[in-house]
Protein backbone atom coordinates (compact mmCIF):
# COMPACT_ATOMS: atom_id res chain seq x y z
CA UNK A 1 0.00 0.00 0.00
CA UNK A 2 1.39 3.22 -0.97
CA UNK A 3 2.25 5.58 1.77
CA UNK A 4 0.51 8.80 0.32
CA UNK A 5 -2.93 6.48 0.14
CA UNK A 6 -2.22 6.01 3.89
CA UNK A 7 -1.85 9.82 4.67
CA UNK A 8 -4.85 10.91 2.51
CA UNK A 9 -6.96 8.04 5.05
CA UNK A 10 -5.16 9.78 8.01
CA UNK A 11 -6.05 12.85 7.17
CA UNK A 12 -9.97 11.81 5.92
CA UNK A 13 -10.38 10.65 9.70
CA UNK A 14 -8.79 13.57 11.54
CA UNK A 15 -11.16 15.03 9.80
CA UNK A 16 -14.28 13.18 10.95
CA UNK A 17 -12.72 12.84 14.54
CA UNK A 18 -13.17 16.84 14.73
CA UNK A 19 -16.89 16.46 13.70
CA UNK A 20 -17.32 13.48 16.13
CA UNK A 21 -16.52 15.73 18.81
CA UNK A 22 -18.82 18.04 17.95
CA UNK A 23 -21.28 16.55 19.31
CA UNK A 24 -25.09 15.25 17.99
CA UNK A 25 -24.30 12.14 16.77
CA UNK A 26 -26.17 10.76 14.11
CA UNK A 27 -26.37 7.33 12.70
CA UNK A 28 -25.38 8.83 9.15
CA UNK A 29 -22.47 10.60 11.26
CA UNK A 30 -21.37 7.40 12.99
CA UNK A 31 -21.67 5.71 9.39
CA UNK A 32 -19.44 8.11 8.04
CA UNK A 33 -17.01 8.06 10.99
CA UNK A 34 -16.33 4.37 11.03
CA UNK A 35 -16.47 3.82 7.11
CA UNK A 36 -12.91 6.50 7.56
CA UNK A 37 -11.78 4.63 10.24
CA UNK A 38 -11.96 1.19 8.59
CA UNK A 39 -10.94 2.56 5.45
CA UNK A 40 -7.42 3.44 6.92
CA UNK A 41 -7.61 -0.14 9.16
CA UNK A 42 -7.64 -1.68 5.55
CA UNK A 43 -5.25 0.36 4.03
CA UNK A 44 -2.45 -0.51 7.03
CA UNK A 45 -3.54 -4.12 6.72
CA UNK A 46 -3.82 -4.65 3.23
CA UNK A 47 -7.02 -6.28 3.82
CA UNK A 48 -10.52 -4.40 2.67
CA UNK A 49 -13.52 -3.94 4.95
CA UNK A 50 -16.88 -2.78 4.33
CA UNK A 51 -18.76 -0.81 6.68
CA UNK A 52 -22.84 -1.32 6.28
CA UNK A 53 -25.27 1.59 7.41
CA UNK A 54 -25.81 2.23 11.06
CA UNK A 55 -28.79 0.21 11.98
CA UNK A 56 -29.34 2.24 15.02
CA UNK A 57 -31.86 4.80 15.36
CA UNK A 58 -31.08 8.00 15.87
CA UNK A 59 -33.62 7.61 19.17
CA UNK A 60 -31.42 4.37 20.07
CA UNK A 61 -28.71 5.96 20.15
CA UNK A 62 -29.45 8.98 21.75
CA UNK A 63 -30.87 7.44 24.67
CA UNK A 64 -27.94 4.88 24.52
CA UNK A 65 -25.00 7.47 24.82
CA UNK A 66 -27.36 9.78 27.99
CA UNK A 67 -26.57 6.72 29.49
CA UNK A 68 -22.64 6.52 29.46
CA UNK A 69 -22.70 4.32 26.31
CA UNK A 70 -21.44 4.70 22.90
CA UNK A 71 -21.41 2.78 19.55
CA UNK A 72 -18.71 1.33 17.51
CA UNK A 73 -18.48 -0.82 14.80
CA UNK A 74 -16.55 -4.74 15.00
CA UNK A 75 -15.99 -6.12 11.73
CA UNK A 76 -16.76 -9.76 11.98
CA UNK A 77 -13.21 -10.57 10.52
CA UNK A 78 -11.92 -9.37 13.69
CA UNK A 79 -14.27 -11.35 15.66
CA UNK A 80 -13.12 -14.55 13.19
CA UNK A 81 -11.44 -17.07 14.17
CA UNK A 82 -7.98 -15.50 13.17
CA UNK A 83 -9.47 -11.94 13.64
CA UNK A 84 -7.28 -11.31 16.39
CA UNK A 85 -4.37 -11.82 14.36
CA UNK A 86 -5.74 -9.82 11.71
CA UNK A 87 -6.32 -6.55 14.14
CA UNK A 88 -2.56 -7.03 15.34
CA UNK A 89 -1.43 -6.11 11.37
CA UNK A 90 -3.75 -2.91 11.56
CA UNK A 91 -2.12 -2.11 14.95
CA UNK A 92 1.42 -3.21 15.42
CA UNK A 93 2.03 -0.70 17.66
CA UNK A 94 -0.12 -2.28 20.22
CA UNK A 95 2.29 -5.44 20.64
CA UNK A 96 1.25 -8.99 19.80
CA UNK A 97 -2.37 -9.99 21.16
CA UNK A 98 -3.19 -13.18 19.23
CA UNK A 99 -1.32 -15.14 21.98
CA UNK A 100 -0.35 -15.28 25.63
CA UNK A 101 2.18 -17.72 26.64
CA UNK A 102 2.12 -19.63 23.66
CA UNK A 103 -1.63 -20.56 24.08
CA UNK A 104 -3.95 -18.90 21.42
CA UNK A 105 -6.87 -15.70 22.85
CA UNK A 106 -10.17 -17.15 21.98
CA UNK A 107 -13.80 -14.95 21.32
CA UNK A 108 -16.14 -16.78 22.41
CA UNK A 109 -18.59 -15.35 19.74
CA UNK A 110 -17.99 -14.61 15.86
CA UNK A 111 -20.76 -12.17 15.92
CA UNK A 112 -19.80 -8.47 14.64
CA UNK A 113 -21.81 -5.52 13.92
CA UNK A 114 -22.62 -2.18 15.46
CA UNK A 115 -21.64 -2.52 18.84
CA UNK A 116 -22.71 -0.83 22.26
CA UNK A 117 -19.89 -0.40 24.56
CA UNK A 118 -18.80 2.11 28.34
CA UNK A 119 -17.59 5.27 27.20
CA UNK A 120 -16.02 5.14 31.19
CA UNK A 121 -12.42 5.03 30.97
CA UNK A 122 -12.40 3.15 34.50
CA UNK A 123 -13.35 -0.24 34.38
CA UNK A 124 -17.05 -0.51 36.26
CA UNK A 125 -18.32 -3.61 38.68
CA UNK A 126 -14.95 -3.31 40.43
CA UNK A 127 -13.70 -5.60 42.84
CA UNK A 128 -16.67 -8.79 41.81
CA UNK A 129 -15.89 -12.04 40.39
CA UNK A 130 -17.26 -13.10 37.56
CA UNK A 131 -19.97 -14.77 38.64
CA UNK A 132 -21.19 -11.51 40.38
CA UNK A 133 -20.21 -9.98 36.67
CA UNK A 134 -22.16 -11.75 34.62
CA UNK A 135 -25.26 -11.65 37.05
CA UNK A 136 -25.40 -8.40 36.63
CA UNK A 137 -24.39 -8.12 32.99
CA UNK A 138 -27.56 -10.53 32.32
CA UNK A 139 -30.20 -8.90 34.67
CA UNK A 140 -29.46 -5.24 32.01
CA UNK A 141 -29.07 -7.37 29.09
CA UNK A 142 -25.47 -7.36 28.33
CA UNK A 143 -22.86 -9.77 27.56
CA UNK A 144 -19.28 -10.08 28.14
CA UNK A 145 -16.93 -8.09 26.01
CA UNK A 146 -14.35 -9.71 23.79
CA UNK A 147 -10.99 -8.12 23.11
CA UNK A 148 -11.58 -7.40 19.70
CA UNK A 149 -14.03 -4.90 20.72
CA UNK A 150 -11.81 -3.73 23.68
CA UNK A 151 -9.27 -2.98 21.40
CA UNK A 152 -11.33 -0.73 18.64
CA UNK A 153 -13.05 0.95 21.32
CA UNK A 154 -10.11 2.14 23.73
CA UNK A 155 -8.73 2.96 20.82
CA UNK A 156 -11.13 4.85 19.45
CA UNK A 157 -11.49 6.33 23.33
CA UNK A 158 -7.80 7.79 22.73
CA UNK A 159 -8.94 9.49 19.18
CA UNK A 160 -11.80 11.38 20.63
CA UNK A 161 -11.09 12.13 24.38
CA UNK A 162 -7.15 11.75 24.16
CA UNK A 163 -7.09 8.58 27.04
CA UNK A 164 -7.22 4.88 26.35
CA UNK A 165 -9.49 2.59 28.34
CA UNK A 166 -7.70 1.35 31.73
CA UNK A 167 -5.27 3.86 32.89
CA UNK A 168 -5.64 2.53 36.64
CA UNK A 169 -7.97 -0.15 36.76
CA UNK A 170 -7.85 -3.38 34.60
CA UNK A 171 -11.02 -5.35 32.47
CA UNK A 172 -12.25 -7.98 32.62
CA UNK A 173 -13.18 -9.65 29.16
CA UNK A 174 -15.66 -12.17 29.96
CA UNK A 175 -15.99 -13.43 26.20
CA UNK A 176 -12.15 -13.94 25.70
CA UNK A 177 -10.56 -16.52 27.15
CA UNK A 178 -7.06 -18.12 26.99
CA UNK A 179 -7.71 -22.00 27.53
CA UNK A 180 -9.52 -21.48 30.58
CA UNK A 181 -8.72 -18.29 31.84
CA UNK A 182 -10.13 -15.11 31.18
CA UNK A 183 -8.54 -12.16 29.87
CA UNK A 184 -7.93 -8.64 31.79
CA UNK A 185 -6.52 -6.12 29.92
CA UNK A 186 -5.96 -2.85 30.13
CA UNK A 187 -3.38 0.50 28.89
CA UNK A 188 -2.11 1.41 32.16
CA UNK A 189 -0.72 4.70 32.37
CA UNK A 190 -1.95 5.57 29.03
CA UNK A 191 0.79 3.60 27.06
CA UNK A 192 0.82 2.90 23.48
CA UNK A 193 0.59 -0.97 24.56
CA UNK A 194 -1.77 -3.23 24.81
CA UNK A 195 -1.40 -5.37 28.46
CA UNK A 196 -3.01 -8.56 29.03
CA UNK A 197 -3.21 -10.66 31.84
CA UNK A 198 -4.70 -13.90 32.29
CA UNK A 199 -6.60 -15.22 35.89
CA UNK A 200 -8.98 -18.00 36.24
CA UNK A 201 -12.63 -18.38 37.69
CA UNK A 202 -13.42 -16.90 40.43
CA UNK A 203 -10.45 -14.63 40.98
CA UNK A 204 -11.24 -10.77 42.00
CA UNK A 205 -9.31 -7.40 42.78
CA UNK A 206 -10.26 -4.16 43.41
CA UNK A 207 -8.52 -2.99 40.55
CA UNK A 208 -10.07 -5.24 38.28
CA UNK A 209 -14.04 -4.68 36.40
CA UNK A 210 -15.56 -6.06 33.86
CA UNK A 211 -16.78 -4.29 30.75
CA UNK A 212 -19.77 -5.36 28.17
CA UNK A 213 -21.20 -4.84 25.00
CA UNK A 214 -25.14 -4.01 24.06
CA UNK A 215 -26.66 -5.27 21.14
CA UNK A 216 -29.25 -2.58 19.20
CA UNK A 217 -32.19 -2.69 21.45
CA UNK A 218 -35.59 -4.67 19.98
């Protein structure tokens, strides 16, 4: 991929990140805003993605980011199989996150799409197993996040408020595991890297939440 097609991508998103923080979202905004920001994901992986409509409504989401939420958008490559592996090309920076200690990161669904995720840059339900977690995560209708969606959306967290996810707390991915562990991860101190960290069932710290994902309500 030619380097100026890169910088004409860059500078197509800068450009959308300034209206994104604007304000009013709209689905057509959020459309827009993701269709740049995969366009330049394909361009530094030399792999094409295609961004469908926002199938939100603009009441949806409204009502959806009053509450502390926002949307994104999670290919389903990168929840594939080998989508992890396929998000470490579009961000080498990050380190490797395909595999921890030899053993491969598993999501434990292949499902992608527009995406409801914390805008909080603290993990929340600190200091509760996951049990407790996904109690809680089923009583509002949530499930577990997976680190492909972790990833785009701290990420994306940095681009419009200038922090990463997890400066001083770590999350909990319930719907990533490595065998049978689940991954934390987090960007502690607001580092350009991507740290994981692995602890079985059961295990809880008060540094440690969990964080989810909403599907587009019924």
């Amino acid at each position: 991929m030619k380097e100026e097609d890169i910088q004409q991508a860059i500078t197509m998103l800068e450009k959308m990140i300034l209206v994104m923080k604007e304000g009013s979202h709209t689905p057509e905004l959020l459309t827009q805003y993701w269709q740049a920001k995969y366009d330049l994901y394909g361009k530094q992986a030399e792999h094409p993605f295609v961004v469908p409509p926002c199938d939100w409504s603009e009441k949806q989401l409204n009502t959806f980011e009053q509450g502390g939420g926002k949307l994104v958008y999670i290919s389903n490559e990168l929840t594939a199989p080998k989508g992890l592996y396929l998000l470490e090309k579009i961000f080498p920076e990050y380190g490797s996150f395909a595999v921890r200690d030899g053993v491969p990161i598993t999501q434990e669904r292949p499902d992608g799409g527009w995406i409801g995720v914390e805008t909080s840059i603290d993990a929340l339900l600190l200091n509760g197993s996951d049990h407790v977690a996904r109690e809680v995560l089923g009583f509002l209708g949530l499930q577990g996040q997976r680190l492909s969606t972790y990833v785009i959306a701290s990420i994306d967290s940095r681009d419009l408020t200038g922090t990463f996810f997890d400066e001083r707390t770590e999350s909990r991915l319930l719907d990533s595991r490595c065998g049978n562990l689940y991954v934390y991860a987090s960007f502690s101190d607001n580092e350009t890297h991507l740290r994981l960290n692995v602890a079985p069932p059961g295990d809880y710290y008060p540094y440690v939440g969990t964080r989810s994902e909403a599907v587009k309500p019924e």
